[in-house]
Protein backbone atom coordinates (compact mmCIF):
# COMPACT_ATOMS: atom_id res chain seq x y z
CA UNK A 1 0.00 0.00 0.00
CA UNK A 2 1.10 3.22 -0.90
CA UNK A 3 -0.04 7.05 -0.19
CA UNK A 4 1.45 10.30 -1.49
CA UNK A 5 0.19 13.28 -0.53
CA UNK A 6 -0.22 16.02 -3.21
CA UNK A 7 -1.21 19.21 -0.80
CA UNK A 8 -2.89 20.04 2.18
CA UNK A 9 -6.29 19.13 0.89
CA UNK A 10 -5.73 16.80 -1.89
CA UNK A 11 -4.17 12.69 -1.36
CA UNK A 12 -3.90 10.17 -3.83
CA UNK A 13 -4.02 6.38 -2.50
CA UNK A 14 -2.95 3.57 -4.98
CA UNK A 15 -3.29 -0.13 -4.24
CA UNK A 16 -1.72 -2.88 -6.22
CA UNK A 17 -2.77 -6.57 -5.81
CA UNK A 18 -1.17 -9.38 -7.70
CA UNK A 19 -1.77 -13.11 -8.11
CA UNK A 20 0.65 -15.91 -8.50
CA UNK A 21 -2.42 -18.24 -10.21
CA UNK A 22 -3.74 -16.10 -12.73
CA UNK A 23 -0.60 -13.68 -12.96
CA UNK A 24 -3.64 -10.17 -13.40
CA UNK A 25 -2.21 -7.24 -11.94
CA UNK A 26 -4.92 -4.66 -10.54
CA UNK A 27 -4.14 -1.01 -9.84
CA UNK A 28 -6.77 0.75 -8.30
CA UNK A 29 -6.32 4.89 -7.76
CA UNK A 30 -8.39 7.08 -5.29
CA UNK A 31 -8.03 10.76 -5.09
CA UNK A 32 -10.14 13.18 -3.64
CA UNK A 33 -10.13 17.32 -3.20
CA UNK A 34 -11.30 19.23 0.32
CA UNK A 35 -12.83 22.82 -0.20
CA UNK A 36 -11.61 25.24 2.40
CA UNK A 37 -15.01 26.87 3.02
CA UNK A 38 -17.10 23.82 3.79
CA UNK A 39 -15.02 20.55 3.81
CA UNK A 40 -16.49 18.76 1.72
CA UNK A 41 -14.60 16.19 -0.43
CA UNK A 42 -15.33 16.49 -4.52
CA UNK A 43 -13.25 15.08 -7.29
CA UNK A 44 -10.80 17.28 -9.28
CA UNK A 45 -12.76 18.10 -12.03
CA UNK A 46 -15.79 19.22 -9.96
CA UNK A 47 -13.48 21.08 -7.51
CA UNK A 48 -12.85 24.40 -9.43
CA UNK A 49 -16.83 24.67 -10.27
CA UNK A 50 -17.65 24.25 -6.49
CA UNK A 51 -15.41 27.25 -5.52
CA UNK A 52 -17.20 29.42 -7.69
CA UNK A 53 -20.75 28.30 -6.10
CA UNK A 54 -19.45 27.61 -2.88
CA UNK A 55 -22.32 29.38 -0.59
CA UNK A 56 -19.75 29.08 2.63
CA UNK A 57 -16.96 31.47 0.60
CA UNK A 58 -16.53 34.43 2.79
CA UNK A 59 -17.27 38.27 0.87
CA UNK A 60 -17.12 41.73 2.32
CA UNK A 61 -20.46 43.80 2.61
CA UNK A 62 -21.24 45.91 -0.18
CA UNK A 63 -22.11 48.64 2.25
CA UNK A 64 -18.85 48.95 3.70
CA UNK A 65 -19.89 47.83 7.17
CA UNK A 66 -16.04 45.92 7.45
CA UNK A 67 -18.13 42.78 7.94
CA UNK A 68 -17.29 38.94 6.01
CA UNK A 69 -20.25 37.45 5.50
CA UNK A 70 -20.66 33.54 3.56
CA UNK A 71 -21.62 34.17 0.16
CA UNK A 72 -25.27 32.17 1.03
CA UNK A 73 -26.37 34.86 4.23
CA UNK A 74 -25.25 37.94 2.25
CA UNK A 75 -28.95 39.09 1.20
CA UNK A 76 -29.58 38.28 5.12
CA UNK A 77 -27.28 40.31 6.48
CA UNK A 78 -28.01 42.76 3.66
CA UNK A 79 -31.40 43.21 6.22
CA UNK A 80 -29.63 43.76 9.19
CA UNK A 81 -26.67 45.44 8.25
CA UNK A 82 -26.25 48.84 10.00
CA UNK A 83 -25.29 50.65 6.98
CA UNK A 84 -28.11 50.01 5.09
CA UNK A 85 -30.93 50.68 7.44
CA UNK A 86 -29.76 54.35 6.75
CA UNK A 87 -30.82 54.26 3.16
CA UNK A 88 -34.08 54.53 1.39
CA UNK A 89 -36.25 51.30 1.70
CA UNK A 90 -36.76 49.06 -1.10
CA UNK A 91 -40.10 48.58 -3.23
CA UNK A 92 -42.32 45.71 -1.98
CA UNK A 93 -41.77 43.66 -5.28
CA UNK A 94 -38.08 43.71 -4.51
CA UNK A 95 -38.77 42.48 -0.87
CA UNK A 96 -41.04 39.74 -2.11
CA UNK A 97 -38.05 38.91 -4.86
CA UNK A 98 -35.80 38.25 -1.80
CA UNK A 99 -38.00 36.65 0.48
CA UNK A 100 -38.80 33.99 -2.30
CA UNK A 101 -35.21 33.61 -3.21
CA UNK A 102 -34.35 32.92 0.29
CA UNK A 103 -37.32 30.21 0.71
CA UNK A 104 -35.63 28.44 -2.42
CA UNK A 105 -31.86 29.28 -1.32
CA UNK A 106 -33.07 27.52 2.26
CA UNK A 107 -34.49 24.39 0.88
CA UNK A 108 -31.99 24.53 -1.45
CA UNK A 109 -29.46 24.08 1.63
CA UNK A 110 -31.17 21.49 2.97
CA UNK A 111 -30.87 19.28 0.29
CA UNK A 112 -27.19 20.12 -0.12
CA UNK A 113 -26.47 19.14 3.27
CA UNK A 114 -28.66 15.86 2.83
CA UNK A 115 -26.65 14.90 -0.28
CA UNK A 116 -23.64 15.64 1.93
CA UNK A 117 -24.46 13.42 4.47
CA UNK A 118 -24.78 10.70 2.26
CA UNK A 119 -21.85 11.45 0.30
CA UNK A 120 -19.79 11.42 3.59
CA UNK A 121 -21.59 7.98 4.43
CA UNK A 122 -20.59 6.27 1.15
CA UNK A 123 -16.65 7.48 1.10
CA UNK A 124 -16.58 6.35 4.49
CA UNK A 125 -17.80 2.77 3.33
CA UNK A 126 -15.87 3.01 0.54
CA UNK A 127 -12.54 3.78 2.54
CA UNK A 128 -13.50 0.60 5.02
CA UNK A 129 -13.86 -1.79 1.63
CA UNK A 130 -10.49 -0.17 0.68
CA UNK A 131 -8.99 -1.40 4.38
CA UNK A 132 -10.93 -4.81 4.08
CA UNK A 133 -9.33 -5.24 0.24
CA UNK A 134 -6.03 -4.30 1.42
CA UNK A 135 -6.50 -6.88 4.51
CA UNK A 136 -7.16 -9.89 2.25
CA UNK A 137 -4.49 -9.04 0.18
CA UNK A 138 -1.94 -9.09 2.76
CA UNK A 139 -3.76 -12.54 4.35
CA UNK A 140 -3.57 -13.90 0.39
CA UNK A 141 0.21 -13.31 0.61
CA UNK A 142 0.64 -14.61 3.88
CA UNK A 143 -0.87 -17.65 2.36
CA UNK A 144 1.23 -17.76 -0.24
CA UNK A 145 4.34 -17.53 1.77
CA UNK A 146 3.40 -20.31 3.74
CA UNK A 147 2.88 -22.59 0.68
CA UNK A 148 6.13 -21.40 -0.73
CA UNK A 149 7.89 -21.99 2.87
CA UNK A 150 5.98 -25.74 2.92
CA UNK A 151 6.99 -26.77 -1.02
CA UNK A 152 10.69 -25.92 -0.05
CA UNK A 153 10.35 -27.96 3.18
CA UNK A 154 9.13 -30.72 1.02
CA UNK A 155 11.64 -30.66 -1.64
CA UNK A 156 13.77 -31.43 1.49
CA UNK A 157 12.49 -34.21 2.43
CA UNK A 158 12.54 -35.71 -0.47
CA UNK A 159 15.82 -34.96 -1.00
CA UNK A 160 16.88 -36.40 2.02
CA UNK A 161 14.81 -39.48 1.68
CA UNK A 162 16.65 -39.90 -1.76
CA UNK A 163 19.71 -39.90 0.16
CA UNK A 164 18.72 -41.91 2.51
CA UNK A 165 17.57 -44.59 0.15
CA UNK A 166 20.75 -44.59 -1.71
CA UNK A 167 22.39 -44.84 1.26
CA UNK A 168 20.57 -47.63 2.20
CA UNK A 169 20.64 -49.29 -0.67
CA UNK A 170 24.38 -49.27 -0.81
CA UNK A 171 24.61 -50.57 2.94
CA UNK A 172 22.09 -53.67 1.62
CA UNK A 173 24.31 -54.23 -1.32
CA UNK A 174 27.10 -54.40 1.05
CA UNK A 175 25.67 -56.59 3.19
CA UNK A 176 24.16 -58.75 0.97
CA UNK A 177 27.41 -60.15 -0.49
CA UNK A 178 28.10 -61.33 3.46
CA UNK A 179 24.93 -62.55 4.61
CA UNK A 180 22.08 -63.37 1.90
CA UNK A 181 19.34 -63.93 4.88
CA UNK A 182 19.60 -59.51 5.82
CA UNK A 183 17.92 -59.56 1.70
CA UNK A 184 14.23 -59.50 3.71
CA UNK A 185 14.79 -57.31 6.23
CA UNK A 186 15.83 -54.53 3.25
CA UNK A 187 12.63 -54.97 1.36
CA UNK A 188 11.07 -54.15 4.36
CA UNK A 189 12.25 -50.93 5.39
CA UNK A 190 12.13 -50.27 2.00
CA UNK A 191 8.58 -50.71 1.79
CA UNK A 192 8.22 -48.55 5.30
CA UNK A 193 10.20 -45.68 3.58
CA UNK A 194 7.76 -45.84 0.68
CA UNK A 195 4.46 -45.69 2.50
CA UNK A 196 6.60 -42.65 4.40
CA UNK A 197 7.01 -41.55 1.57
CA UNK A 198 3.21 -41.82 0.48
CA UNK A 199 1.61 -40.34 3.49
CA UNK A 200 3.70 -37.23 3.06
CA UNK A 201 2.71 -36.64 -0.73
CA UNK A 202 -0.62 -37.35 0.01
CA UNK A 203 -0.37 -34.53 3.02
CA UNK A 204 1.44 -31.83 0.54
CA UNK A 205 -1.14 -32.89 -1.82
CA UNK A 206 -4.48 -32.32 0.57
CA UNK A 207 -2.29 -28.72 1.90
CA UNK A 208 -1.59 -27.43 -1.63
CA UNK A 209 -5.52 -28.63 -2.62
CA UNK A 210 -6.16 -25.73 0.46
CA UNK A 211 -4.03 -23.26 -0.19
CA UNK A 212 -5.58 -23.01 -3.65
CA UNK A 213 -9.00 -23.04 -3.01
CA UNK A 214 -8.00 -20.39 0.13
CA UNK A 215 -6.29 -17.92 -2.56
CA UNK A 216 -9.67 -18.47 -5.07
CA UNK A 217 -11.67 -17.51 -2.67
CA UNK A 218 -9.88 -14.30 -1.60
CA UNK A 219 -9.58 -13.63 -5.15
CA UNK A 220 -13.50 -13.37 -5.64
CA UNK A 221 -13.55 -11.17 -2.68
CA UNK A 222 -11.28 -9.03 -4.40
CA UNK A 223 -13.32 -8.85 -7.95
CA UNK A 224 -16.77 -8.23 -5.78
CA UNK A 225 -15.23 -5.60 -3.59
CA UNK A 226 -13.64 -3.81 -7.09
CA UNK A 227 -17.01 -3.94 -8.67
CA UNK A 228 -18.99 -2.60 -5.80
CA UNK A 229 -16.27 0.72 -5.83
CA UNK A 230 -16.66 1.27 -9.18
CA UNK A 231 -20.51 1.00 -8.73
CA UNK A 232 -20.25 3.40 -5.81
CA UNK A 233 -18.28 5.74 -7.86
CA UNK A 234 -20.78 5.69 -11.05
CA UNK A 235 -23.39 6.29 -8.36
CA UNK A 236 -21.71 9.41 -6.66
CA UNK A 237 -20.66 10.83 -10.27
CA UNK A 238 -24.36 10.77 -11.57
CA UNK A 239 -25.31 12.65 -8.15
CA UNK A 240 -22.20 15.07 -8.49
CA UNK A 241 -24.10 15.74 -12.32
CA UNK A 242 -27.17 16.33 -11.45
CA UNK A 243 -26.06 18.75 -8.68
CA UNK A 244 -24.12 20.77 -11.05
CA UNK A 245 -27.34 21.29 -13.96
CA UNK A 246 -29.28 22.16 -10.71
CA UNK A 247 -27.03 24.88 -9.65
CA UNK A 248 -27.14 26.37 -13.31
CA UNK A 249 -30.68 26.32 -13.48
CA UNK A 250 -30.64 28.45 -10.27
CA UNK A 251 -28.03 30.52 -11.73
CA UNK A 252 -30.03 31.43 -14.61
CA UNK A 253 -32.81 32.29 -12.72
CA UNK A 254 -30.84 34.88 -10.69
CA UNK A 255 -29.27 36.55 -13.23
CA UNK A 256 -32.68 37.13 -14.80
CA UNK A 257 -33.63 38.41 -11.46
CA UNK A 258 -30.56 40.59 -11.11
CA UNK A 259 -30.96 42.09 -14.56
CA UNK A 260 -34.64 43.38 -13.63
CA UNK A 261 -32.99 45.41 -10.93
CA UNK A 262 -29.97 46.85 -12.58
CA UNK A 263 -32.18 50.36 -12.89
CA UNK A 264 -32.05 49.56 -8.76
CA UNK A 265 -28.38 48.70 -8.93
CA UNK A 266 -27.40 51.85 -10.43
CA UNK A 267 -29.03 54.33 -7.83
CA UNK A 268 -27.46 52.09 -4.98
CA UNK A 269 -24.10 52.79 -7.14
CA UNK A 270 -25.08 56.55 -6.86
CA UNK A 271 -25.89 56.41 -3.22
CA UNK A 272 -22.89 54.45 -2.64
CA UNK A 273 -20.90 57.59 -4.37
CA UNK A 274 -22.41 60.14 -2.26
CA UNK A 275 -21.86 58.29 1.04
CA UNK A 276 -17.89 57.82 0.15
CA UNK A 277 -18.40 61.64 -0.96
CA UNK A 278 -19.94 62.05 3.12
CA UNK A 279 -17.17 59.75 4.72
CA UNK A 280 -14.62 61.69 2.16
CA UNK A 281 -16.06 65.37 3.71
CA UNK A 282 -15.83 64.34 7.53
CA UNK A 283 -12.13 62.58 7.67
CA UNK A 284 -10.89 66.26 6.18
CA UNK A 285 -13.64 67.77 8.90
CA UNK A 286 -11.70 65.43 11.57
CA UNK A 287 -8.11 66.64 10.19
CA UNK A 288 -9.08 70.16 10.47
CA UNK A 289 -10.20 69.83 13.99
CA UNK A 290 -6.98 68.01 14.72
CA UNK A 291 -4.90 70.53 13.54
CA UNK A 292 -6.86 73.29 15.12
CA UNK A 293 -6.69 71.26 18.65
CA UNK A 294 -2.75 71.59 18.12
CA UNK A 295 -2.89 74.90 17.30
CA UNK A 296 -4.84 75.44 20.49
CA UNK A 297 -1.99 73.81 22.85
CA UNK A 298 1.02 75.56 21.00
CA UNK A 299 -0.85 79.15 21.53
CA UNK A 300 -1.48 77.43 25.49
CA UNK A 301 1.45 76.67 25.76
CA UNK A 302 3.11 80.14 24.25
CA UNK A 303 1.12 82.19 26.04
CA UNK A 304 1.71 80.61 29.20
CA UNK A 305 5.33 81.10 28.93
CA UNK A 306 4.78 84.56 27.89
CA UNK A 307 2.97 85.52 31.38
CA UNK A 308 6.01 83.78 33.06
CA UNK A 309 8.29 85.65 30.94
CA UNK A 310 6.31 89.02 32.01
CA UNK A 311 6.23 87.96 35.01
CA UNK A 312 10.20 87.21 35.47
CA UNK A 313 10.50 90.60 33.94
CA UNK A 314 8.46 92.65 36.85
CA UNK A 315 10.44 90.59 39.56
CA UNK A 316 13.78 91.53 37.56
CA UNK A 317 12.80 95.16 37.42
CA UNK A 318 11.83 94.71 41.21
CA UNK A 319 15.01 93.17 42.38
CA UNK A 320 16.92 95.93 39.66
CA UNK A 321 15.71 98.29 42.03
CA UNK A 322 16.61 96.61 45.07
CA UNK A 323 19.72 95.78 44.47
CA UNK A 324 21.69 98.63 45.46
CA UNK A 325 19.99 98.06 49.45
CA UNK A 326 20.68 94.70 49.18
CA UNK A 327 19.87 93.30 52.82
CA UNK A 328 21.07 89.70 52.40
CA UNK A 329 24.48 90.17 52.30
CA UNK A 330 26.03 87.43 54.09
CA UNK A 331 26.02 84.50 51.64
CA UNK A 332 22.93 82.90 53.26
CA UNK A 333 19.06 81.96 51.79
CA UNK A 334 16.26 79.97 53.11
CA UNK A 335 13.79 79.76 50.43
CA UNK A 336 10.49 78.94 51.14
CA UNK A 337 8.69 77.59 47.66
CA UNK A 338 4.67 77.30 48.26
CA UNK A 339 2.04 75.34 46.64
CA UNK A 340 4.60 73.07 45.13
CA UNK A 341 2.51 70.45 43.58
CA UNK A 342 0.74 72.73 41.13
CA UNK A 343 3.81 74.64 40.15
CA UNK A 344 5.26 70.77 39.34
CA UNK A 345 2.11 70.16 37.61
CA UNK A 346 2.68 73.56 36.00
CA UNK A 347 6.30 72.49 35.03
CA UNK A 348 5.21 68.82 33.72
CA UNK A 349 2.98 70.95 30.77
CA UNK A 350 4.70 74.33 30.63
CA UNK A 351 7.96 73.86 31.31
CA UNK A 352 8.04 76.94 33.70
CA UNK A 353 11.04 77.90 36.29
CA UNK A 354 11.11 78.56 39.79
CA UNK A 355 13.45 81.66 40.56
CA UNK A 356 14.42 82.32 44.10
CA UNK A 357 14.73 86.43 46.05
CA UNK A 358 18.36 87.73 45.15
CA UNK A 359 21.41 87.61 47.65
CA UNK A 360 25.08 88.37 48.37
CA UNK A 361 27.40 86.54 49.29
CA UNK A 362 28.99 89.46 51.50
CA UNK A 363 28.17 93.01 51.29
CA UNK A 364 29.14 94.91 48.16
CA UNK A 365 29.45 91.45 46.72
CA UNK A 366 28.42 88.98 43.73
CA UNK A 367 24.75 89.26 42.92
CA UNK A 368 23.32 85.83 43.41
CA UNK A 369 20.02 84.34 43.22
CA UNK A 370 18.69 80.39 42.70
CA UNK A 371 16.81 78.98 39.59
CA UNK A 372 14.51 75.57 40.11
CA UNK A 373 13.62 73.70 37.39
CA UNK A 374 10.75 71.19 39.12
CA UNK A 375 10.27 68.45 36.62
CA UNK A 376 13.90 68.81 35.66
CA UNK A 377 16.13 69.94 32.62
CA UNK A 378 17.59 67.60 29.83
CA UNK A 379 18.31 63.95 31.07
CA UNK A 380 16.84 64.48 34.20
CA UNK A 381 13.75 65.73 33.23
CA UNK A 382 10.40 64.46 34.05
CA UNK A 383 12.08 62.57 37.14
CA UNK A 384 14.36 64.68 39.31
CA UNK A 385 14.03 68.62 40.47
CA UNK A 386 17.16 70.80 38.99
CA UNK A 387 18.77 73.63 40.72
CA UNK A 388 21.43 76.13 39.78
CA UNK A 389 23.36 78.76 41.35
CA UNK A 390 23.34 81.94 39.21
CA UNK A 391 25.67 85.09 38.93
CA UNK A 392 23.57 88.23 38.07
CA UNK A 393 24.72 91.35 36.74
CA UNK A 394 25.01 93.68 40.02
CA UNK A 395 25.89 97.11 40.79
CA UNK A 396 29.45 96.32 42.53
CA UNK A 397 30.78 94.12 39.70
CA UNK A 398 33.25 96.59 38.20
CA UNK A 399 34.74 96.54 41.55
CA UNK A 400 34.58 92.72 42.06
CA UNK A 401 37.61 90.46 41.37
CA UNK A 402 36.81 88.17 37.82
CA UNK A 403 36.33 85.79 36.81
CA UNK A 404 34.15 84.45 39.73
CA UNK A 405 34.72 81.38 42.09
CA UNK A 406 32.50 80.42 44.62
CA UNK A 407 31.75 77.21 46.57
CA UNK A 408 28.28 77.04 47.91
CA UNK A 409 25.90 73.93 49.77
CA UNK A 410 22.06 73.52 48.52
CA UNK A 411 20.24 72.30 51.16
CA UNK A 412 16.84 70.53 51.18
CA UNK A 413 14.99 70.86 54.89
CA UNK A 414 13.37 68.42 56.55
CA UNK A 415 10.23 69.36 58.14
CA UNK A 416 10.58 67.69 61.87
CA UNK A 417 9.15 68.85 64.78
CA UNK A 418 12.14 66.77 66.70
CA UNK A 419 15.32 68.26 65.54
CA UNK A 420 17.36 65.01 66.19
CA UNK A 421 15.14 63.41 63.89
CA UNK A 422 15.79 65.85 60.87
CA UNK A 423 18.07 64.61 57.84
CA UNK A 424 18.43 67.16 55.64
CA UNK A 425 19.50 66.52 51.71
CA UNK A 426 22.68 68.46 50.90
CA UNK A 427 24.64 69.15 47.85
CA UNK A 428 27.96 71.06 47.35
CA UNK A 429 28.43 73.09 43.99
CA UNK A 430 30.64 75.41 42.00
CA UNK A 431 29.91 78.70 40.80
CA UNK A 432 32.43 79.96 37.87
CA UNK A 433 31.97 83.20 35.48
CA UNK A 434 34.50 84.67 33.58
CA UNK A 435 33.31 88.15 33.54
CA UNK A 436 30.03 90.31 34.08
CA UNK A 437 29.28 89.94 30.38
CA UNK A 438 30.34 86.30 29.79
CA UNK A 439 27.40 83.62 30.18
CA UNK A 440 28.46 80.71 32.71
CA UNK A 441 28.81 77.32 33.00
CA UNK A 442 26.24 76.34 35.32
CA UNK A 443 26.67 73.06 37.66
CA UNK A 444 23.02 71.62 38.25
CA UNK A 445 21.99 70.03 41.48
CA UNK A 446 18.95 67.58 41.39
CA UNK A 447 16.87 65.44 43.89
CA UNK A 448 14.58 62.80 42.24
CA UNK A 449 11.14 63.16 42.90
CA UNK A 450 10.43 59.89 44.69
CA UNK A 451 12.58 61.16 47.52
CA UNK A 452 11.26 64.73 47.55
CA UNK A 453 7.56 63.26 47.87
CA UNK A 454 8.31 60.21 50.58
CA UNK A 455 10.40 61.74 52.80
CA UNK A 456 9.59 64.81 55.27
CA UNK A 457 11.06 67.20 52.68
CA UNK A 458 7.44 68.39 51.32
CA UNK A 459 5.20 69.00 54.41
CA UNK A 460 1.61 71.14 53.51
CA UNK A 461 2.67 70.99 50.47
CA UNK A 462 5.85 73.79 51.28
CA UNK A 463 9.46 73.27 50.32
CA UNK A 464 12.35 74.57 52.29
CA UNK A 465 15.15 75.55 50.39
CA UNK A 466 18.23 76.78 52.01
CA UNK A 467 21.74 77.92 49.98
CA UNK A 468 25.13 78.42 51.53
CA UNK A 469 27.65 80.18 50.44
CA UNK A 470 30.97 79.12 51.65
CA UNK A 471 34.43 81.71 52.32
């Protein structure tokens, strides 16, 4: 027995039976196609024609609903789709029309699953007669093994009879010329060797009469079984026929039906226009909107920026005007920064800085004053706060030594009621400028965020903020 398989639906099976009495050869071949929409089996020539009718072949709604519906519920779901309860209703004739169709496209069903059914049945029995066929066949040739195996064993016998005999004979002849009286005692065991001899031919005889009739009878097994296939398969070709002029008579009749309606064809083509026209109309609505939306944040987002800009500027022209009565002159600040989760929240969207009151380091000295970026600056932003020590323009800086070099400590207070308790978070930085007109290097301290918010640094939502600067 041999199978090849030809693809993932198709298989071709091909048994060949011989006989050593009559010397036939019989090749029977078996091949069979599955459709991917309803597995079914068909033959190859009615394969191609059942894709094209195939009422289980998936196809997309003509109404654009993104919906695959099997070629037989279309007008169904033609009903109930969503998109077409939006359009005009249909004339009554056209309702009737479907509702008739769909009666004989039911019934129609219904006899394609019986037939089916039975079709399934009968290549089912047919593959069991295959199994039983290629059963006997393999008992028929055990058989004839065995009879090959028993001749051989036979032939040896008689072989070795022969020999015996001879040698026998030769022992007699020997004896004979010494003693004439052993003469009767030969032609006695010669006459025990021959009805031996007898028996045994007349059991290869009665074995061989067996086997025969054995491999006869599997033989007819083997014609009845071939006829009933071929029977089965005239059968299931004449029902495969009749099937296929039935399906073309319903084809006919729906293309006559279809080609009454093409006048209602062609306004659903017109309709379909103008709703593509719609859906065309509202996705450049829907970009517009977008756009404007953006537009929207930028100007936000700008004009945000702009009030802290302004409002940088009035504390510039405020501290401008207080810096030649500069009171903090001894190089020390304790900043106290309210409200600090909306002006992070305010940071997280605007981007906005935090700028401390300005200080000296000693009187007549550098003009210094502390910038906070909240949600960070760079590759810290978003999860650490940024500070910098700044050197402002002043009104003593033509008298100050430059460039600038100062060492100062950024402190971040804890809020404890117990003193002994309090850990505070410090940071040492450097301060260079070359001159009053040169813009400087700044060295950033930062905190990250999960230690501002779970320690006792943020307490009523206030931040202590205290700046050292060292001599």
């Amino acid at each position: 027995m041999h199978i090849m398989a030809t693809n993932d639906n198709n298989y071709t099976r091909t048994t060949n039976s011989s006989s050593s009495l009559n010397g036939k050869t019989t090749v029977l071949k078996y091949e069979k196609s599955s459709c991917l929409f309803c597995n079914e089996w068909f033959d190859s020539q009615t394969f191609t024609e059942h894709l094209i009718h195939c009422g289980q072949v998936l196809e997309q709604c003509p109404n654009n609903c993104n919906a695959f519906v099997p070629r037989i519920r279309m007008r169904t779901h033609l009903k109930e789709c969503p998109r077409a309860r939006s359009q005009q209703p249909q004339s009554n004739s056209l309702e009737r029309l479907d509702q008739f169709m769909d009666n004989r496209l039911t019934q129609f069903e219904k006899d394609l699953s019986a037939l089916r059914s039975v079709l399934n049945e009968e290549i089912g029995q047919r593959l069991h007669l295959i199994t039983d066929v290629g059963n006997l066949r393999k008992y028929n040739q055990v058989l004839e093994d065995w009879k090959h195996e028993t001749a051989e064993n036979v032939n040896g016998l008689k072989a070795l009879l022969n020999e015996e005999i001879v040698q026998r004979q030769f022992e007699v002849s020997e004896s004979y010329k010494d003693n004439v009286a052993n003469f009767d005692m030969i032609k006695k065991v010669k006459t025990d060797i021959q009805s031996e001899m007898e028996t045994l031919e007349k059991n290869i005889q009665r074995l061989s009469m067996e086997v025969a009739e054995q491999v006869n009878h599997l033989n007819d097994n083997t014609m009845k079984l071939e006829e009933m296939i071929l029977e089965n398969e005239k059968k299931s070709l004449d029902k495969f026929i009749e099937i296929e002029e039935f399906l073309k008579l319903i084809d006919g009749d729906l293309k006559t039906k279809f080609v009454a309606n093409s006048d209602l064809n062609a306004k659903q083509a017109n309709m379909d226009l103008e709703v593509k026209s719609m859906k065309n109309i509202v996705c450049e609505t829907e970009e517009r909107c977008e756009k404007l939306e953006d537009m929207v944040k930028q100007v936000d987002m700008q004009l945000h920026q702009n009030m802290q800009t302004l409002a940088d500027l009035e504390n510039h022209l405020a501290t401008q005007q207080r810096l030649a009565s500069l009171q903090n002159t001894r190089g020390h600040l304790i900043w106290r920064i309210k409200d600090f989760s909306k002006k992070l929240d305010e940071a997280k969207q605007y981007e906005t800085i935090l700028h401390s009151a300005m200080f000296s380091n000693k009187q007549y000295g550098y003009a210094l004053r502390l910038d906070i970026h909240p949600n960070g600056k760079g590759t810290w932003k978003g999860r650490n706060l940024i500070a910098c020590l700044n050197v402002l323009a002043g009104e003593y800086d033509a008298l100050l030594p430059w460039p600038c070099r100062l060492q100062a400590d950024i402190i971040i207070r804890a809020q404890y009621t117990n003193s002994e308790e309090s850990q505070d978070y410090v940071k040492t930085i450097l301060v260079r400028k070359k001159n009053d007109e040169f813009i400087q290097n700044n060295q950033y301290f930062h905190i990250p965020h999960k230690i501002v918010m779970s320690r006792n640094y943020l307490h009523n939502d206030c931040l202590y903020v205290e700046v050292r600067v060292l001599k």
